[in-house]
N, C-alpha and C. Protein backbone atom coordinates (compact mmCIF):
# COMPACT_ATOMS: atom_id res chain seq x y z
N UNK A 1 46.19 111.79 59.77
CA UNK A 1 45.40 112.53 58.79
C UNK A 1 46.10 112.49 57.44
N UNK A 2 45.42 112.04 56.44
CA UNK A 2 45.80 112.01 54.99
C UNK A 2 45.88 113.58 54.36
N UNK A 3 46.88 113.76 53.64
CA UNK A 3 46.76 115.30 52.77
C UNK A 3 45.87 114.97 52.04
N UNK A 4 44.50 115.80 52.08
CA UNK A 4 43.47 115.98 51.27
C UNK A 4 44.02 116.94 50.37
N UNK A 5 44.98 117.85 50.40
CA UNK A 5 45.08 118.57 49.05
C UNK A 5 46.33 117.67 48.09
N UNK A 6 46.45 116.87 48.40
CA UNK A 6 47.54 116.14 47.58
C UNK A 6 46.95 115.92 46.02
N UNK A 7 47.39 116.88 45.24
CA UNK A 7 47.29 117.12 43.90
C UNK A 7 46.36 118.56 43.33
N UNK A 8 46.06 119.15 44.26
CA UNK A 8 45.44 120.12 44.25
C UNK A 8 45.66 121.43 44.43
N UNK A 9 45.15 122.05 43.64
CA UNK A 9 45.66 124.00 43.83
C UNK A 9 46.57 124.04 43.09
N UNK A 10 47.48 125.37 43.19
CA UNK A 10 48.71 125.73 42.18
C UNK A 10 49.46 126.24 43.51
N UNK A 11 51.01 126.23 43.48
CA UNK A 11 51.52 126.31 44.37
C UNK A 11 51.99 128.32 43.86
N UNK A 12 52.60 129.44 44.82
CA UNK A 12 52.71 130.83 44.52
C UNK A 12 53.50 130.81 45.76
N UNK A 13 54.94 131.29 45.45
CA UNK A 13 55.47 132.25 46.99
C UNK A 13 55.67 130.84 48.10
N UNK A 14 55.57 129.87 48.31
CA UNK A 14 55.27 128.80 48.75
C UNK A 14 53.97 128.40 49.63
N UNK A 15 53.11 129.00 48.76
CA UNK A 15 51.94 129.13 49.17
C UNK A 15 50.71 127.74 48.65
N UNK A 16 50.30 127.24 49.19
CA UNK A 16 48.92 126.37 48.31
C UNK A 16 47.82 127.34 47.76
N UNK A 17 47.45 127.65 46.53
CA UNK A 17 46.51 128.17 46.32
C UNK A 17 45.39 127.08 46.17
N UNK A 18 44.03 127.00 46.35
CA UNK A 18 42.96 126.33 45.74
C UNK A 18 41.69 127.05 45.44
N UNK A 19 41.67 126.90 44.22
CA UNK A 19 40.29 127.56 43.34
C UNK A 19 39.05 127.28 44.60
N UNK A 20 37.75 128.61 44.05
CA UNK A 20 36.59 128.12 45.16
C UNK A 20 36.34 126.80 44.59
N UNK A 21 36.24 126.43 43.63
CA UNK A 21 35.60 124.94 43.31
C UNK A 21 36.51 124.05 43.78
N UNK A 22 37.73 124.43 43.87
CA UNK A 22 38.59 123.15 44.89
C UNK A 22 38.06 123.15 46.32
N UNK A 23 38.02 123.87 46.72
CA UNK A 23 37.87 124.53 48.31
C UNK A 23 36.54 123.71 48.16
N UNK A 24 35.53 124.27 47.69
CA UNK A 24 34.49 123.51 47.86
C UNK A 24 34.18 121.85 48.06
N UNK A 25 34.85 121.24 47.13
CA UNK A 25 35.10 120.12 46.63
C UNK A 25 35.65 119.62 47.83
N UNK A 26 36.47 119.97 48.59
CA UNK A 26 37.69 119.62 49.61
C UNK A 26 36.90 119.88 51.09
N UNK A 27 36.00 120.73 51.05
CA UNK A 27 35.10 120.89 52.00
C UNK A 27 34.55 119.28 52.31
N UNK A 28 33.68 119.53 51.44
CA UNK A 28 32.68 118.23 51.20
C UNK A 28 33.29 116.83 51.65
N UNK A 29 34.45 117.05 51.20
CA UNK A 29 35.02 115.72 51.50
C UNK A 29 36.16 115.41 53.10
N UNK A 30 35.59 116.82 53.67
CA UNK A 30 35.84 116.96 55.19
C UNK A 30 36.88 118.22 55.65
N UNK A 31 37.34 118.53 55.00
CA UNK A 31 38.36 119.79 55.16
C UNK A 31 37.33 121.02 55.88
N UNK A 32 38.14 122.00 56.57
CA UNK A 32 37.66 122.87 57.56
C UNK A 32 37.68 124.48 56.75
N UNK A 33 36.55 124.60 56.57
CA UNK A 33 36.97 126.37 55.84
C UNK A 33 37.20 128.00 57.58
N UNK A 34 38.14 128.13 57.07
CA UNK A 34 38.05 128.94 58.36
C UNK A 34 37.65 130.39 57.78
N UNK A 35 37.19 131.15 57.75
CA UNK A 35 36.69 132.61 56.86
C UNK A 35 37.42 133.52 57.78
N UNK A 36 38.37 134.53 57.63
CA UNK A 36 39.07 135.57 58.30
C UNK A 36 38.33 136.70 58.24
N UNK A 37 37.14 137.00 57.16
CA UNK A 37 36.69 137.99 57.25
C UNK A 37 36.30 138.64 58.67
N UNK A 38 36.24 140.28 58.43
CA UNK A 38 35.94 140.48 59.53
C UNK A 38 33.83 140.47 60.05
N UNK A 39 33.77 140.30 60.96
CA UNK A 39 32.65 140.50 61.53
C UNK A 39 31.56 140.78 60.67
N UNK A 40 31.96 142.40 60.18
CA UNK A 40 30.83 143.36 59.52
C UNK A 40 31.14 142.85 57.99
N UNK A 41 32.08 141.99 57.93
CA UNK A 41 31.69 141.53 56.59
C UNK A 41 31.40 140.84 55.65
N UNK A 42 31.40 139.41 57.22
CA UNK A 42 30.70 138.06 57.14
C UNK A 42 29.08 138.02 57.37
N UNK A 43 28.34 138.84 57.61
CA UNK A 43 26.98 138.97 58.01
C UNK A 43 26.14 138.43 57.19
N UNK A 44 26.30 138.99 55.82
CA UNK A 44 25.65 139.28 54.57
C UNK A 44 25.56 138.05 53.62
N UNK A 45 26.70 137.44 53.33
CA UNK A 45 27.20 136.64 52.66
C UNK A 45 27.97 135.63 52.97
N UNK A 46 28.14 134.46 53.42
CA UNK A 46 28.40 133.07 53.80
C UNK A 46 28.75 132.33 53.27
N UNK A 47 29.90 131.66 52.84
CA UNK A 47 30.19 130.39 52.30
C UNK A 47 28.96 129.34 52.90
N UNK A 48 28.87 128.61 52.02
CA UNK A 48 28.06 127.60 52.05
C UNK A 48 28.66 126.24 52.02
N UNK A 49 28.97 125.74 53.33
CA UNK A 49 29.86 124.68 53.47
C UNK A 49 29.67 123.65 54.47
N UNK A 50 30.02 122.52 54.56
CA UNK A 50 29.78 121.82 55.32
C UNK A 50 30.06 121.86 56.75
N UNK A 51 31.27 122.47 57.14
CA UNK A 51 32.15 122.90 58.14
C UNK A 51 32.93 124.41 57.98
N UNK A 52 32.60 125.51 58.98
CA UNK A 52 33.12 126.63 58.51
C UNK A 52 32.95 127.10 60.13
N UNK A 53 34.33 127.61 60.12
CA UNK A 53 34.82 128.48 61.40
C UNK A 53 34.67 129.77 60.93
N UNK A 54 34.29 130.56 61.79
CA UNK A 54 34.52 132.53 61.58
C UNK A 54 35.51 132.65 62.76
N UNK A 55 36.31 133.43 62.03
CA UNK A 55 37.61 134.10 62.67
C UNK A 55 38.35 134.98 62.12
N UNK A 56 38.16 136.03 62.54
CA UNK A 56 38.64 137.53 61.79
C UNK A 56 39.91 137.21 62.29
N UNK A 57 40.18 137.87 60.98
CA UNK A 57 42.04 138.09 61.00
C UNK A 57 42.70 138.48 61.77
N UNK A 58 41.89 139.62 62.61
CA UNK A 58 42.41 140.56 63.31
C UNK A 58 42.25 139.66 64.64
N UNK A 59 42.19 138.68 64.91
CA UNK A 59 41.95 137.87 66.20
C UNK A 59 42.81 136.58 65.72
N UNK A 60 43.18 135.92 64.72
CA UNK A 60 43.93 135.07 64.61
C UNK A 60 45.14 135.18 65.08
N UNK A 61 45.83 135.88 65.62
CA UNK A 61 47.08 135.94 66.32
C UNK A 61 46.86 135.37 67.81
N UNK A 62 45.55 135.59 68.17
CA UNK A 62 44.85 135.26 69.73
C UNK A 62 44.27 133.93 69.50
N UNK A 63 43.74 133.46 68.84
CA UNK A 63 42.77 132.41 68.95
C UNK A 63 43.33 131.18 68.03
N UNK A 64 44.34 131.40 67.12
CA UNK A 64 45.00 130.46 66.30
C UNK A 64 45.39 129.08 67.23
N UNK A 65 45.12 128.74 68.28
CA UNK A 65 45.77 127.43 68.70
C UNK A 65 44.65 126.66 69.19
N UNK A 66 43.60 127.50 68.75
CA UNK A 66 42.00 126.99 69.46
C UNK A 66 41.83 125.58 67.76
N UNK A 67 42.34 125.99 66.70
CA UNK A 67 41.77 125.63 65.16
C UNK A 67 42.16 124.21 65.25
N UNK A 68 41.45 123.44 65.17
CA UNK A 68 41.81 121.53 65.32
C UNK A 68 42.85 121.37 64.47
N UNK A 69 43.64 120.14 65.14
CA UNK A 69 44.68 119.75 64.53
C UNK A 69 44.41 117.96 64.07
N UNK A 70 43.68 117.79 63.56
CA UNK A 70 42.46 116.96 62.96
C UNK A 70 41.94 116.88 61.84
N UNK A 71 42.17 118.18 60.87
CA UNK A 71 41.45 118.67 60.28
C UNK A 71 42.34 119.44 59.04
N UNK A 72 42.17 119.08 57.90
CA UNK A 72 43.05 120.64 56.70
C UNK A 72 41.86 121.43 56.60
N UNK A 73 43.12 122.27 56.61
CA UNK A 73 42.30 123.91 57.12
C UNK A 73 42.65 124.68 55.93
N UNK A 74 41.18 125.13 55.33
CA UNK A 74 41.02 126.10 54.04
C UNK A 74 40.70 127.45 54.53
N UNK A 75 41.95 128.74 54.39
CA UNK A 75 41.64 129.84 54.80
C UNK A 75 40.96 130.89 53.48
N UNK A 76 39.96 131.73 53.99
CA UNK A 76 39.16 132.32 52.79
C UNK A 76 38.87 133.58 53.66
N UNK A 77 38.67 134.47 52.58
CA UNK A 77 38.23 135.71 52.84
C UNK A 77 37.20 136.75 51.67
N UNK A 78 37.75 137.75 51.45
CA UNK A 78 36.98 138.56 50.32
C UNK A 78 37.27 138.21 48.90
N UNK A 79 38.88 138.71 48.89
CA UNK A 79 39.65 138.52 47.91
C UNK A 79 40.77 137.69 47.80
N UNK A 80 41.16 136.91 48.92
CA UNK A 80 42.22 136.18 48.96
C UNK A 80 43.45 136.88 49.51
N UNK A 81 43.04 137.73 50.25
CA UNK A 81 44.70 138.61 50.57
C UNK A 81 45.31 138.19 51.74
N UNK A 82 43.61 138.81 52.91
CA UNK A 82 44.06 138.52 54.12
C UNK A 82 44.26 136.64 54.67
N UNK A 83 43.22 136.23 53.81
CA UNK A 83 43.58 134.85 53.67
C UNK A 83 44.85 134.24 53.67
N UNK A 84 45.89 134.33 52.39
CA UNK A 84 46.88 134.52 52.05
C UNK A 84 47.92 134.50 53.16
N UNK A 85 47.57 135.90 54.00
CA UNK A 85 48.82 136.20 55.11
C UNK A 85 48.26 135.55 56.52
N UNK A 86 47.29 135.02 56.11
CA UNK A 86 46.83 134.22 57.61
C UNK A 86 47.79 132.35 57.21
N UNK A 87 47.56 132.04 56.07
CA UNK A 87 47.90 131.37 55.63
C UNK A 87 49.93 131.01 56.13
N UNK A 88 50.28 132.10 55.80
CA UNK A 88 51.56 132.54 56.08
C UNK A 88 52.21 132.43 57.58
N UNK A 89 51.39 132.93 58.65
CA UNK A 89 51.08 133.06 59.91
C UNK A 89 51.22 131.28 60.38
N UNK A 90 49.97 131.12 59.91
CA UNK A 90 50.11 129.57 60.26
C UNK A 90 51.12 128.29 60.13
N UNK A 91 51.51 128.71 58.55
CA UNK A 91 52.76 128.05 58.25
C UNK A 91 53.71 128.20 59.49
N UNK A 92 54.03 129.73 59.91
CA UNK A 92 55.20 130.08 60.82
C UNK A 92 54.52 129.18 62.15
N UNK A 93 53.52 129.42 62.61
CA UNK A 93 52.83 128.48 64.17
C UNK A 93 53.39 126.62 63.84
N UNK A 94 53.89 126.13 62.65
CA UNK A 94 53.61 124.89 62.80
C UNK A 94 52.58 123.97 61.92
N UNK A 95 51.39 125.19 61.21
CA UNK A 95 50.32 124.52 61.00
C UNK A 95 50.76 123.16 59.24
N UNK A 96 52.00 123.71 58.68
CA UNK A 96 52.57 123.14 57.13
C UNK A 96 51.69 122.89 56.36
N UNK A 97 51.44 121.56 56.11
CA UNK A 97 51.03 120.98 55.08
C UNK A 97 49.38 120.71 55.20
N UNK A 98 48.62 121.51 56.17
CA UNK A 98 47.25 121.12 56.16
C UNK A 98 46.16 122.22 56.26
N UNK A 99 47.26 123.30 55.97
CA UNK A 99 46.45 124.91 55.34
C UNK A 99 46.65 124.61 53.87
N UNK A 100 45.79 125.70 53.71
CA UNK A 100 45.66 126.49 51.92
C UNK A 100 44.67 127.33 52.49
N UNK A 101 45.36 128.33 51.06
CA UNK A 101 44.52 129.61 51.00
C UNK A 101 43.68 129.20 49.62
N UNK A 102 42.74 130.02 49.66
CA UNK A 102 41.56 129.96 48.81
C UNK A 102 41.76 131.35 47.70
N UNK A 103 42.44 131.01 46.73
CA UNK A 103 42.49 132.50 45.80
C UNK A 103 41.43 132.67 45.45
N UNK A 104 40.81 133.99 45.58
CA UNK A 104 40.05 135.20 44.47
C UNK A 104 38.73 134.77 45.60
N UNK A 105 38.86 134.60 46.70
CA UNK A 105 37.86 134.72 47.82
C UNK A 105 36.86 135.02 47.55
N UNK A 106 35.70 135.41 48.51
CA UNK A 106 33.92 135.25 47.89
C UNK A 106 33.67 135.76 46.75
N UNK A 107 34.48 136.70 46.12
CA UNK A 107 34.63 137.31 44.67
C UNK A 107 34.44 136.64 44.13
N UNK A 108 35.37 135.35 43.77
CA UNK A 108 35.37 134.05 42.64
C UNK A 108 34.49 133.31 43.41
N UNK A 109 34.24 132.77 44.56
CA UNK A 109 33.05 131.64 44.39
C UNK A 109 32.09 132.24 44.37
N UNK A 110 31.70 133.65 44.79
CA UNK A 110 30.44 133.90 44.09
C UNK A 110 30.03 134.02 42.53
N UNK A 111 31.36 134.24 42.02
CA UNK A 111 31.40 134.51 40.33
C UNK A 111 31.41 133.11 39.09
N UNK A 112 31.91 132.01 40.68
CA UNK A 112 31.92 131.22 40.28
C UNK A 112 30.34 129.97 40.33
N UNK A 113 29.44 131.01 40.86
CA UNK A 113 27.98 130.68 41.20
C UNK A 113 27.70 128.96 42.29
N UNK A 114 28.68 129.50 43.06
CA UNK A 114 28.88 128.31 44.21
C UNK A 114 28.18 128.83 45.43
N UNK A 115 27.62 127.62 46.73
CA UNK A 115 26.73 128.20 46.99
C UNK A 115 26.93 129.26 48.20
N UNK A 116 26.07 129.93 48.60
CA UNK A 116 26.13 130.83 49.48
C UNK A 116 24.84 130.94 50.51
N UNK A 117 25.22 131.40 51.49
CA UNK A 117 24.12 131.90 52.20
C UNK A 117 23.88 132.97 52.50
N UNK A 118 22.80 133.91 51.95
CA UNK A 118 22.60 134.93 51.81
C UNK A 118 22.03 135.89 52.87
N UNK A 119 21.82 136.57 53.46
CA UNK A 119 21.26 137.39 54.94
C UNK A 119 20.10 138.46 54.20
N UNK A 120 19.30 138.12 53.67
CA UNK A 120 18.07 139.40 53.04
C UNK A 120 17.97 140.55 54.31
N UNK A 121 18.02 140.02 55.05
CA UNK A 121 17.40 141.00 56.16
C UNK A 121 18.77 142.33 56.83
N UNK A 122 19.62 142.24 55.93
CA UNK A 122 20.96 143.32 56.49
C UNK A 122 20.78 144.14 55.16
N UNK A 123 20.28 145.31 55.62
CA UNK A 123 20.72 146.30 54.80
C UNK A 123 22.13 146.74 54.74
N UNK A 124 22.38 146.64 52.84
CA UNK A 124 23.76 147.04 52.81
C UNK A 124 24.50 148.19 52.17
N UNK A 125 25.67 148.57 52.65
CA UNK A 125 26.14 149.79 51.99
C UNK A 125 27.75 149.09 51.67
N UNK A 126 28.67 150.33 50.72
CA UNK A 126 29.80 149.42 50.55
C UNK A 126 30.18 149.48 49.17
N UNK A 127 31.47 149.97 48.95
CA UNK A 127 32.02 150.49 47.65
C UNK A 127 32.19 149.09 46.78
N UNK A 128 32.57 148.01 47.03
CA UNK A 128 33.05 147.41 46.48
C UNK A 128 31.68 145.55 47.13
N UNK A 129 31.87 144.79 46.24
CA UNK A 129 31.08 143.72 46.29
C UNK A 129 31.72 142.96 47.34
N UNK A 130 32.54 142.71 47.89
CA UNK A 130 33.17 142.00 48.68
C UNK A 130 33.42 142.71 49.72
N UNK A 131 32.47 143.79 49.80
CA UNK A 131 33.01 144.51 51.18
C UNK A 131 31.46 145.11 51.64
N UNK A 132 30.71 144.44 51.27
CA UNK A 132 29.01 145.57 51.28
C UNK A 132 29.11 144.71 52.86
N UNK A 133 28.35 145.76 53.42
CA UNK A 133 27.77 145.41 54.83
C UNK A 133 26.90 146.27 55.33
N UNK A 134 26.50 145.57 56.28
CA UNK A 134 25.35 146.74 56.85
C UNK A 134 24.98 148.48 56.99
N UNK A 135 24.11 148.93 56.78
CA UNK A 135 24.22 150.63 56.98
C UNK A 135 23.76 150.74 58.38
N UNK A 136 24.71 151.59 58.67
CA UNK A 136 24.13 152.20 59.99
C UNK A 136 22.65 152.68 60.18
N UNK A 137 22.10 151.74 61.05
CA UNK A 137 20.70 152.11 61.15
C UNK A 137 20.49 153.39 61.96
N UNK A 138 19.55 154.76 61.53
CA UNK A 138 19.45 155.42 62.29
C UNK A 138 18.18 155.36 63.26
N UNK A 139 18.07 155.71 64.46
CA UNK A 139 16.69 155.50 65.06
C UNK A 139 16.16 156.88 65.41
C-alpha cells in the first residue's frame, strides 16, 4: 500500500492532521473514513463518502483489529477531539503511518459546504451543531 497522505495535512503533537477537503479528496481516491461518533450522533448527519465505517469511540478499544489493513484510515468525528485520541490509540495498536485525524470534524466540512447526507426524518434536539440528535419521542 502506497502512503496516500504523502504530502498532505499539517503535522501537531505527532499527529497527521487533514483538512475536510483533504479527507475528502483522499477518500475519493480510496482511503477509508472511519467516523467515531457516537450512535445518537451519527443519525442525522453523514459524511458523504465513498467508503465510511461507523465506530463509536467508545467501542474502538473492542473492535479496533476488525479495521482493514489494506486501506489509510481517516478518523473523523464532531470536532476533531475524539478523533484525535482514537488516532493516538491506533498509533499505540501498530496502525503508524496509514491513520490521520480529520481536524475541525463535521463542524468544518459542513462549514466547509462538503457533502453530506442528511436524515429529514430525525427530529432534533441539542445545544450545540455537532451534537443535535434525536428528541425523545413521547408516545
Amino acid at each position: 500500500m502506497k502512503n496516500v497522505f504523502f504530502q498532505a495535512g499539517f503535522e501537531s503533537g505527532g499527529i497527521l492532521n487533514l483538512t475536510p477537503m483533504q479527507a475528502l479528496e483522499l477518500c475519493r481516491k480510496g482511503a477509508l473514513l472511519v467516523d467515531v461518533r457516537e450512535e445518537f450522533m451519527n443519525r442525522f448527519k453523514m459524511f458523504d463518502v465513498p467508503e465510511i465505517i461507523y465506530c463509536p469511540y467508545s467501542m474502538l478499544k473492542e473492535v479496533y483489529q476488525n479495521l482493514p489493513d489494506d486501506k489509510a484510515i481517516i478518523l473523523a468525528d464532531s470536532a476533531g477531539l475524539h478523533s484525535r485520541e482514537a488516532v493516538v490509540f491506533l498509533s499505540e495498536k501498530g496502525f503508524g503511518d496509514r491513520i490521520a485525524n480529520m481536524a475541525g470534524g463535521l463542524v468544518e466540512w459542513e462549514r466547509d459546504e462538503l457533502p453530506l447526507v442528511i436524515d429529514k426524518s430525525e427530529k432534533l434536539s441539542g445545544s450545540c451543531m455537532c451534537q443535535l440528535r434525536p428528541r425523545n419521542k413521547k408516545e
